[in-house]
C-alpha atoms as a PDB file:
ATOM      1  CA  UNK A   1     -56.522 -70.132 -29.865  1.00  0.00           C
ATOM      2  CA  UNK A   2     -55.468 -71.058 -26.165  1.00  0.00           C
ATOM      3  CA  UNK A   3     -58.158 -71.322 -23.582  1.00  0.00           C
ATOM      4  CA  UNK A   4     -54.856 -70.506 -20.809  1.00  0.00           C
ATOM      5  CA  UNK A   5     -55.840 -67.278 -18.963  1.00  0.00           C
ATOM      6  CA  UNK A   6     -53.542 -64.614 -18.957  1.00  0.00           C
ATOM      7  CA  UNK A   7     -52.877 -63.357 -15.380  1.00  0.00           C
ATOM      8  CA  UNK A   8     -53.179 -59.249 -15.377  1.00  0.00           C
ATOM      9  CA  UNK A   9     -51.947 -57.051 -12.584  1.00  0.00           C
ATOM     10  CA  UNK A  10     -52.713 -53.058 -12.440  1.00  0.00           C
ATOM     11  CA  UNK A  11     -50.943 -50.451 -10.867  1.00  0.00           C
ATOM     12  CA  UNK A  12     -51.289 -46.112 -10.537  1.00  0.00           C
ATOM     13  CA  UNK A  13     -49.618 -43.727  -8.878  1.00  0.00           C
ATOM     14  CA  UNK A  14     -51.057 -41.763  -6.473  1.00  0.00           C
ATOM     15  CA  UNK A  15     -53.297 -39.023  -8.366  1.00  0.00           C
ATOM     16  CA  UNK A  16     -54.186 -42.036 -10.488  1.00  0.00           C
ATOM     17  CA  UNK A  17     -52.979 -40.320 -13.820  1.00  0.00           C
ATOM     18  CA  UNK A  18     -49.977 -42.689 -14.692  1.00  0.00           C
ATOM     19  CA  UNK A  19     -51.333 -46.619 -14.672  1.00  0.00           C
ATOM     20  CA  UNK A  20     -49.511 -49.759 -15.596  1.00  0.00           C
ATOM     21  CA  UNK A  21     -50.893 -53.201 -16.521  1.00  0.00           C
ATOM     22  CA  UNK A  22     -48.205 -56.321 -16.079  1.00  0.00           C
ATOM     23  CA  UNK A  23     -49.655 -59.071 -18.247  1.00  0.00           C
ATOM     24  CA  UNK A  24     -48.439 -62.299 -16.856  1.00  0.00           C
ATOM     25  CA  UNK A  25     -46.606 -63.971 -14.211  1.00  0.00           C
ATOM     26  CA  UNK A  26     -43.700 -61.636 -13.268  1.00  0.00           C
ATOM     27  CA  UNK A  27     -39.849 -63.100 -14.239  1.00  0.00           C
ATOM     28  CA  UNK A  28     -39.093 -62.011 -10.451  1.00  0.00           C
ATOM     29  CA  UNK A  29     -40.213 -59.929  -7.398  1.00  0.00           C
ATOM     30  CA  UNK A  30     -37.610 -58.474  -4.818  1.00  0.00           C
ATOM     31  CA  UNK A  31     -36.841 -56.093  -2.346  1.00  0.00           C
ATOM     32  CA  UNK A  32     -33.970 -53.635  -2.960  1.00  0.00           C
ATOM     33  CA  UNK A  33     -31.725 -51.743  -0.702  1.00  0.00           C
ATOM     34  CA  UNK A  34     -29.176 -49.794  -2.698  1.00  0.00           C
ATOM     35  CA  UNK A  35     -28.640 -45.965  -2.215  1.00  0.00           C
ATOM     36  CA  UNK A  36     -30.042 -45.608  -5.363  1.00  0.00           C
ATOM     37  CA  UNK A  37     -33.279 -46.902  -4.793  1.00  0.00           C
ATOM     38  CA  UNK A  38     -33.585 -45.253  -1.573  1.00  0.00           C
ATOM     39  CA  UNK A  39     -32.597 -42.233  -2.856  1.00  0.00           C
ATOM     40  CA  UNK A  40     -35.544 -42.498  -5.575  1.00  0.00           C
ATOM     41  CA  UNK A  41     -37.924 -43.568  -2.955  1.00  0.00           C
ATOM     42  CA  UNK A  42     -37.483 -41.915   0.337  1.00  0.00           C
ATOM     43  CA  UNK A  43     -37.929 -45.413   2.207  1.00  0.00           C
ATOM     44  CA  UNK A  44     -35.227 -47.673   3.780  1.00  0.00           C
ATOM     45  CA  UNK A  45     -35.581 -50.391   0.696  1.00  0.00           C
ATOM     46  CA  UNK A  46     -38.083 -51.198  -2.062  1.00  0.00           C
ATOM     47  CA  UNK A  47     -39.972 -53.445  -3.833  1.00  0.00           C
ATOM     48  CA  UNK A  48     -39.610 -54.791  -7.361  1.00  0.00           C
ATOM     49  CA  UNK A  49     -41.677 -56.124  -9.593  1.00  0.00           C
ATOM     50  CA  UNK A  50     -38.892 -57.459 -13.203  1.00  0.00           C
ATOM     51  CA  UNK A  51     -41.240 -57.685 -16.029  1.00  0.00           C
ATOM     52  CA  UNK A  52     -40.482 -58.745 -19.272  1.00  0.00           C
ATOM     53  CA  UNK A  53     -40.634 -56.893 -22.062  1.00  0.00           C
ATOM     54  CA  UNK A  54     -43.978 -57.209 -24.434  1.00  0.00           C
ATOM     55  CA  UNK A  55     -45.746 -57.870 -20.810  1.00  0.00           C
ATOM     56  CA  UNK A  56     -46.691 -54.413 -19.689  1.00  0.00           C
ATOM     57  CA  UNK A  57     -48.071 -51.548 -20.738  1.00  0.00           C
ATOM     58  CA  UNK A  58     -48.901 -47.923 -19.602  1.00  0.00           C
ATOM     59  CA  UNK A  59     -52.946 -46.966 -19.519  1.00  0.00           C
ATOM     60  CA  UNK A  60     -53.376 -43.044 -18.620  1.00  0.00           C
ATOM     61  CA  UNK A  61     -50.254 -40.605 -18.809  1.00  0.00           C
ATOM     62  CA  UNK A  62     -46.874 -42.158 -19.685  1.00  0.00           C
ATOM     63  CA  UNK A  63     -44.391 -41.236 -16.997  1.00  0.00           C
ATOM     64  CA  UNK A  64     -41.632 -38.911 -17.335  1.00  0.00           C
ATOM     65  CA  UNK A  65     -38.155 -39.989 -17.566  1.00  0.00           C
ATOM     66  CA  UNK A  66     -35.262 -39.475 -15.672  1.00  0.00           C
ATOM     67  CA  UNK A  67     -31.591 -40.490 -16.532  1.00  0.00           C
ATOM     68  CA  UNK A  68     -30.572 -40.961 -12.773  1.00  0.00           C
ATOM     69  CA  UNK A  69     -27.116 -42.883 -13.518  1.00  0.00           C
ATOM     70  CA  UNK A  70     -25.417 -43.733 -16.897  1.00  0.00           C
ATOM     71  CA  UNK A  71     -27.254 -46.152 -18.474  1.00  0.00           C
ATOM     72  CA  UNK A  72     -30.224 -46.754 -15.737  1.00  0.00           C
ATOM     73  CA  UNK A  73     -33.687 -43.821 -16.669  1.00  0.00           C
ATOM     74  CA  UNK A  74     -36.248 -44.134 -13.431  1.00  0.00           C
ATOM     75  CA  UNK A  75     -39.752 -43.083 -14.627  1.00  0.00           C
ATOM     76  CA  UNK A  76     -42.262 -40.880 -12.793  1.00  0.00           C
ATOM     77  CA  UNK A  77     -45.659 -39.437 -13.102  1.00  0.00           C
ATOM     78  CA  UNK A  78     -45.375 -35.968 -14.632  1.00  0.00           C
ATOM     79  CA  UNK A  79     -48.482 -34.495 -12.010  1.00  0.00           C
ATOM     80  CA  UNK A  80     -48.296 -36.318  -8.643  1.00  0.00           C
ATOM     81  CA  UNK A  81     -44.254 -37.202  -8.884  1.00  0.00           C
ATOM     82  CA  UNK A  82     -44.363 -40.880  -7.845  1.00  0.00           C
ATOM     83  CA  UNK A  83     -42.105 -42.968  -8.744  1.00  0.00           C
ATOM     84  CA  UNK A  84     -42.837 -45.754 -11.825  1.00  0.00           C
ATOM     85  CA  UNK A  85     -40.520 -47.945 -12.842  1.00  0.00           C
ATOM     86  CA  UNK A  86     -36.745 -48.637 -13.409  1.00  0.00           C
ATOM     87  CA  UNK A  87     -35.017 -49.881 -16.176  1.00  0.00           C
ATOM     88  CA  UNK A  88     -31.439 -50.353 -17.056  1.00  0.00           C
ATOM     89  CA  UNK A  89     -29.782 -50.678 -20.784  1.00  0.00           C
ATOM     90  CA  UNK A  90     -27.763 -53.745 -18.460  1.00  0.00           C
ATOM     91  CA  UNK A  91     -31.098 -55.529 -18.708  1.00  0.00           C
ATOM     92  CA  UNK A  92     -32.783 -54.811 -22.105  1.00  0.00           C
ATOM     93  CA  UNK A  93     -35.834 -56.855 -22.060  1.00  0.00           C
ATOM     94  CA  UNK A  94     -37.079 -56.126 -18.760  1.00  0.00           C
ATOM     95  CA  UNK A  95     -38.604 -52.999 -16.879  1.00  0.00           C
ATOM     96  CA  UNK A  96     -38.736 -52.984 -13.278  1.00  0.00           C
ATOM     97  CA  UNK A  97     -42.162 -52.403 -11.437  1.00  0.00           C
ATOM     98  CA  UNK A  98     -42.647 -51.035  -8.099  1.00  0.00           C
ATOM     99  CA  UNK A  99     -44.852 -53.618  -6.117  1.00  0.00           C
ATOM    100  CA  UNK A 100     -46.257 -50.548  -3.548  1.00  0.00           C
ATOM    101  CA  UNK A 101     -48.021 -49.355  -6.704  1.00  0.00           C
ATOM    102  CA  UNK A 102     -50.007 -52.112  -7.295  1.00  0.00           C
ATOM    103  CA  UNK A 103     -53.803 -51.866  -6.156  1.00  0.00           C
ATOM    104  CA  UNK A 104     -52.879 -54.990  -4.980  1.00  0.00           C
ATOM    105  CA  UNK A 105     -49.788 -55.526  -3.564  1.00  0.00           C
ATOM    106  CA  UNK A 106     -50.452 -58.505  -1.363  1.00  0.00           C
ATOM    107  CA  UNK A 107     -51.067 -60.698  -4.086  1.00  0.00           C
ATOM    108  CA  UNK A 108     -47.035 -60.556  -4.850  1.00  0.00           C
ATOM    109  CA  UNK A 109     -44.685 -62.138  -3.133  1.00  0.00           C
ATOM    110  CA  UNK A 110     -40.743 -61.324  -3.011  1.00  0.00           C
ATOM    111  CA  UNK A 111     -38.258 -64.232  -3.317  1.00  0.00           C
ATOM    112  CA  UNK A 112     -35.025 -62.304  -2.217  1.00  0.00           C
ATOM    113  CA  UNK A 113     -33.144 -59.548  -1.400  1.00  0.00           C
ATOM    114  CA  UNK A 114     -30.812 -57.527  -3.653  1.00  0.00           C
ATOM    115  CA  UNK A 115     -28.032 -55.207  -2.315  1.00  0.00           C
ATOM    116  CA  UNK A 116     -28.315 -56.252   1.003  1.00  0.00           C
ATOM    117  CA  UNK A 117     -24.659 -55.712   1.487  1.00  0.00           C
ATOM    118  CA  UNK A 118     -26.301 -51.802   1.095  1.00  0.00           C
ATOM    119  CA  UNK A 119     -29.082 -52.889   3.526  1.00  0.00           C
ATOM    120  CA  UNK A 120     -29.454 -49.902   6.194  1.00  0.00           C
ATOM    121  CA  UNK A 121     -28.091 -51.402  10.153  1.00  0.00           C
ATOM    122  CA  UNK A 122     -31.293 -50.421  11.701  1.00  0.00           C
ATOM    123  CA  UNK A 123     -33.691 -52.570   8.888  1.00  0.00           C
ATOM    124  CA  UNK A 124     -33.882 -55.989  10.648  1.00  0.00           C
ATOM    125  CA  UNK A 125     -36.179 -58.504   8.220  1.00  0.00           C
ATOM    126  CA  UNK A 126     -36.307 -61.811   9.574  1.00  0.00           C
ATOM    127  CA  UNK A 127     -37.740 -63.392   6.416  1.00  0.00           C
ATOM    128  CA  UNK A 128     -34.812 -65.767   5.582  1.00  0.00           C
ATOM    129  CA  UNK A 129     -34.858 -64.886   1.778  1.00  0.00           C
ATOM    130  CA  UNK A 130     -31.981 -65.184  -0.117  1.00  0.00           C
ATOM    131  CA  UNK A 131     -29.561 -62.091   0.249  1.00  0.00           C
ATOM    132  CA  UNK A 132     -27.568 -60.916  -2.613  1.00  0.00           C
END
């Protein structure tokens, strides 16, 4: 039996009904700005959280689906309509988290931008990560 101890984070969304635990470091946190994911969000860019596979789980309601393009289902809670995760039959073994969901969200950290071709003119982030 290892004596390592496994890093947990929780997140809900906002009526608390749909909850997620990410068990584990995360493969990968980043900020998004595609039309998709603004689309989804109502926000100028988002947050990911990529977890692997076997390292989450949902506590509470399980969200709803939605198919939002070929091959890429967005999940939401079924009461309060937040947004849950992405996930893409592209990238089989991971589900992507939304980091504003967390009840901690400033113990993540993002390591680069994706999209940011897609980035809107008037978003000005003057991080220096990576832009892809």
């Amino acid at each position: 039996m290892s004596n390592k101890v496994q890093h947990t984070i929780r997140g809900r969304c906002l009526c608390g009904a749909c909850l997620f635990e990410l068990i584990g470091e995360p493969d990968w946190v980043a900020h998004c700005h595609c039309e998709s994911c603004r689309r989804a969000t109502a926000s100028p860019f988002t947050t990911w959280i990529g977890q692997e596979n076997g390292s989450w789980e949902f506590l509470g309601d399980v969200p709803v689906n939605y198919e939002s393009s070929p091959g890429n289902t967005r999940g939401f809670c079924g009461k309060c309509g937040s947004p849950m995760f992405f996930r893409a039959e592209r990238l089989p073994n991971e589900v992507h988290f939304y980091a504003a969901l967390l009840d901690h969200p400033e113990n993540v950290a993002p390591s680069r931008h994706f999209h940011a071709d897609e980035m809107l003119p008037w978003v000005h982030l003057s991080d220096n990560l990576p832009r892809k």
